[in-house]
Each structure stands twice: as structure tokens, then as C-alpha cells.
Protein backbone atom coordinates (compact mmCIF):
# COMPACT_ATOMS: atom_id res chain seq x y z
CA UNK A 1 2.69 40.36 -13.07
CA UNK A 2 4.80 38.92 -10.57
CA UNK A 3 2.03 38.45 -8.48
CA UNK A 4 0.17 36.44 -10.70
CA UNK A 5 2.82 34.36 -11.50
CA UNK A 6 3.88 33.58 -7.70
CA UNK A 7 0.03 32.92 -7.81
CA UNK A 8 0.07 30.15 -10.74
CA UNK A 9 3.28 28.60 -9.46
CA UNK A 10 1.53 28.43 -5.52
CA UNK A 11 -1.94 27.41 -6.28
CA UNK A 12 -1.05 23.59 -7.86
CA UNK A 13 1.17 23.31 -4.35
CA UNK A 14 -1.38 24.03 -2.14
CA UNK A 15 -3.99 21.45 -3.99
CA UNK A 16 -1.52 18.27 -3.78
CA UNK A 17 -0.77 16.46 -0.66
CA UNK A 18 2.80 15.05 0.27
CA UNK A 19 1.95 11.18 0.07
CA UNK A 20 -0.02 11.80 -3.25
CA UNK A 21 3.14 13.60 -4.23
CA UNK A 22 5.98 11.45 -2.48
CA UNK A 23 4.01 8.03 -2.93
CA UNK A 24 2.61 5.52 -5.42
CA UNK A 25 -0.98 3.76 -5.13
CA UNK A 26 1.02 0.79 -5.68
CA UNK A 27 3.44 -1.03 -3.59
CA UNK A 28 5.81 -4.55 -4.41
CA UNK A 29 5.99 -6.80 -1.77
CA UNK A 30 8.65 -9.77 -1.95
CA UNK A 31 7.02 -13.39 -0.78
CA UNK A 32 9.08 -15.95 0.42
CA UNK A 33 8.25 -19.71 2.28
CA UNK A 34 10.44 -21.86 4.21
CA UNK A 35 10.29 -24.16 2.60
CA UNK A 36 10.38 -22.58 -0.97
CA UNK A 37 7.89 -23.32 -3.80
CA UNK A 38 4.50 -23.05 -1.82
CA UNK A 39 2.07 -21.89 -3.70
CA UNK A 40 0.03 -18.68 -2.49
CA UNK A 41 -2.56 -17.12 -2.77
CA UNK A 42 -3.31 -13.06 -1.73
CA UNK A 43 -7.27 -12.16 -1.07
CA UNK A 44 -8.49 -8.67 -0.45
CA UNK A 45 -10.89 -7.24 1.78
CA UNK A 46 -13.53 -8.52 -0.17
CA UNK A 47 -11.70 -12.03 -0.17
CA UNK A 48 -11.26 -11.50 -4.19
CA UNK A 49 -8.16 -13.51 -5.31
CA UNK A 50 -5.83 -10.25 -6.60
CA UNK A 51 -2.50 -12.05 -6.61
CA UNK A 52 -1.26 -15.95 -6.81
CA UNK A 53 2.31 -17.93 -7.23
CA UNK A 54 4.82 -20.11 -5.85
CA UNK A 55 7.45 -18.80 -3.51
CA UNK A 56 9.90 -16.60 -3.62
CA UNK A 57 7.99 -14.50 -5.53
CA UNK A 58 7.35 -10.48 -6.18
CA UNK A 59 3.73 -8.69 -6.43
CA UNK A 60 2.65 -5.81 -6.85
CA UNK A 61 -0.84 -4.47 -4.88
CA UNK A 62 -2.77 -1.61 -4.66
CA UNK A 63 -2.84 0.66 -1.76
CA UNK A 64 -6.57 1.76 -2.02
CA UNK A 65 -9.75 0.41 -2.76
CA UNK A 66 -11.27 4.31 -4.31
CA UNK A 67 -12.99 5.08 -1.13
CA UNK A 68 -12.62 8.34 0.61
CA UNK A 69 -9.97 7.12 3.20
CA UNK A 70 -10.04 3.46 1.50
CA UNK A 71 -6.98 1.47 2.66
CA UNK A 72 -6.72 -2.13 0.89
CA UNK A 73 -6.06 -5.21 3.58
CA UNK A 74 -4.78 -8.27 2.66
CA UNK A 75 -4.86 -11.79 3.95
CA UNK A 76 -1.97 -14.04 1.97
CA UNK A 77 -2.61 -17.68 2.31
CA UNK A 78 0.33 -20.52 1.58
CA UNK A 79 -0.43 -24.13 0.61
CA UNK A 80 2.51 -27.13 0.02
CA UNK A 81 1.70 -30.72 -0.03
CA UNK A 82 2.42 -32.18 3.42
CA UNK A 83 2.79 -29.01 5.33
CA UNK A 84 -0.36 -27.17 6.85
CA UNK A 85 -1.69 -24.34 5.24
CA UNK A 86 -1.01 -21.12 6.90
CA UNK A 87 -2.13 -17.56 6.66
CA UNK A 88 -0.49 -14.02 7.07
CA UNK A 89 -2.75 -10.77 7.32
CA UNK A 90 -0.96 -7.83 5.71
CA UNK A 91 -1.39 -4.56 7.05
CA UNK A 92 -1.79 -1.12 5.52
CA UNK A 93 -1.35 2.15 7.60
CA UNK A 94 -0.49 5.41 7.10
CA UNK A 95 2.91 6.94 5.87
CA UNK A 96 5.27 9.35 7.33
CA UNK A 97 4.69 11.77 4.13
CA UNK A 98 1.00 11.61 5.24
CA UNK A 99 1.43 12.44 8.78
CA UNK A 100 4.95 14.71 8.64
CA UNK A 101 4.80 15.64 5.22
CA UNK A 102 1.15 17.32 5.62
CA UNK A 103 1.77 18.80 8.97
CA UNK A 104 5.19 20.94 7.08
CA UNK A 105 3.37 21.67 3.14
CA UNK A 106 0.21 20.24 2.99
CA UNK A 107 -2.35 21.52 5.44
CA UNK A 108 -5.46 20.37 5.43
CA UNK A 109 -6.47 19.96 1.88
CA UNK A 110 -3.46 17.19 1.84
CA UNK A 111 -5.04 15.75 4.99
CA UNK A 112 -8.43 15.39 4.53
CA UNK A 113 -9.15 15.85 0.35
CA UNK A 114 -6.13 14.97 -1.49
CA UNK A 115 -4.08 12.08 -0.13
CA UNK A 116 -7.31 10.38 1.30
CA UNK A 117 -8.79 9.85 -2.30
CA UNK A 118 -5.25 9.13 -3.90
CA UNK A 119 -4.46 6.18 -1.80
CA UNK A 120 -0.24 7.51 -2.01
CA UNK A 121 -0.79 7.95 2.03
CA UNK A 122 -0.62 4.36 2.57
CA UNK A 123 2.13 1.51 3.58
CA UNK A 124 1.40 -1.76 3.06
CA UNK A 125 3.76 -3.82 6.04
CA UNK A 126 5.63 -5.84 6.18
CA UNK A 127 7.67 -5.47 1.91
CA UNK A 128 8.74 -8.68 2.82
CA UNK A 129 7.03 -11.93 3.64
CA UNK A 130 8.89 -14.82 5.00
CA UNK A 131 6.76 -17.52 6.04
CA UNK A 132 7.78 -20.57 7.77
CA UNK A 133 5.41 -23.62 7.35
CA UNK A 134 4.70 -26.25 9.28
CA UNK A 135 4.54 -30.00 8.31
């Protein structure tokens, strides 16, 4: 019996990878302009609009598209009358709970099944934006 149980409680551990455990498919990024109050807007890899505002402002975006290995990019583009428009790539790359985490509890399942189609292995970088336009 105590087998079994050991066996219930070890099975669900062995099918969940750290970053799916550890991390969220979504992540808040604060967006700021120098000057404030440019408007902004955030495309994704398939330059859909997913996000738009004025500065300072928070969002929230989604760390992968539902691909096998599918990190989101994003390009964030800022607009003010009488400055030039400027735009900042945002980059998404693996976490330490992916990389570490996996290595210590995970194994491979966590590697190469679970966090891969969770999206929880991901960073998006930098959490905050400051953007300095020019006129």
C-alpha cells in the first residue's frame, strides 16, 4: 500500500516541468517614454496589434504562441507629435527554472514535452521599457 501511494504522489511530479510549475504563460511589462504620454503600439510575430496606450503604462503578454517550443516576439512601436517614431524589439528567452530547474527535478519530460508546450519556460526582457524619443 505504501508503494502505491509513493507511486500516486511521484507519478504527477515526474509529468510537470519546473517553468510550467514555477512560471506563468503570461508576463507584465511596465512601458515608459521620455517624454511621457506617447502613444504605443506592441505587434507580435505576426505583426498583429496585441497591446496599445499612452506611456507610462502596464501590459500584460503572452509568453507563447501554442507551438511546440513557440516563444512570442515582440516589436513595441512609440509615436508623439513632433518627435520621430521609434521602435524597441522585445525579446523572449528561456528561464532559469527551464534550464536549472529541469536539469535538478524535471528530466527530460520537463525539457522536451512539458514546459515546451506550456510556454511557463519563457522570459520576456527587458519588464521594463524606457524609451527615450527623439524630436
Amino acid at each position: 500500500m505504501k508503494k502505491l501511494l509513493m507511486l500516486l504522489v511521484l507519478i504527477p511530479t515526474l509529468l510537470t516541468g519546473c517553468a510550467t510549475i514555477v512560471g506563468d504563460k503570461t508576463q507584465t511589462i511596465a512601458i515608459n517614454s521620455n517624454p511621457p504620454g506617447a502613444t504605443f503600439k506592441i505587434q507580435d510575430e505576426s505583426a498583429k496589434i496585441v497591446q496599445q496606450g499612452v506611456t507610462p503604462s502596464n501590459v500584460t503578454l503572452e509568453k507563447h504562441n501554442g507551438g511546440y517550443f513557440g516563444k512570442k516576439t515582440y516589436t513595441i512601436t512609440f509615436s508623439k507629435p513632433g518627435y520621430k517614431d521609434s521602435i524597441y524589439p522585445l525579446k523572449t528567452t528561456a528561464n532559469g527554472w527551464y534550464v536549472g530547474g529541469n536539469l535538478i527535478f524535471g528530466g527530460l519530460i520537463g525539457y522536451l514535452v512539458v514546459d515546451p508546450l506550456n510556454g511557463g519556460m519563457y522570459k520576456i526582457t527587458p519588464e521594463k521599457v524606457e524609451q527615450t524619443l527623439e524630436q
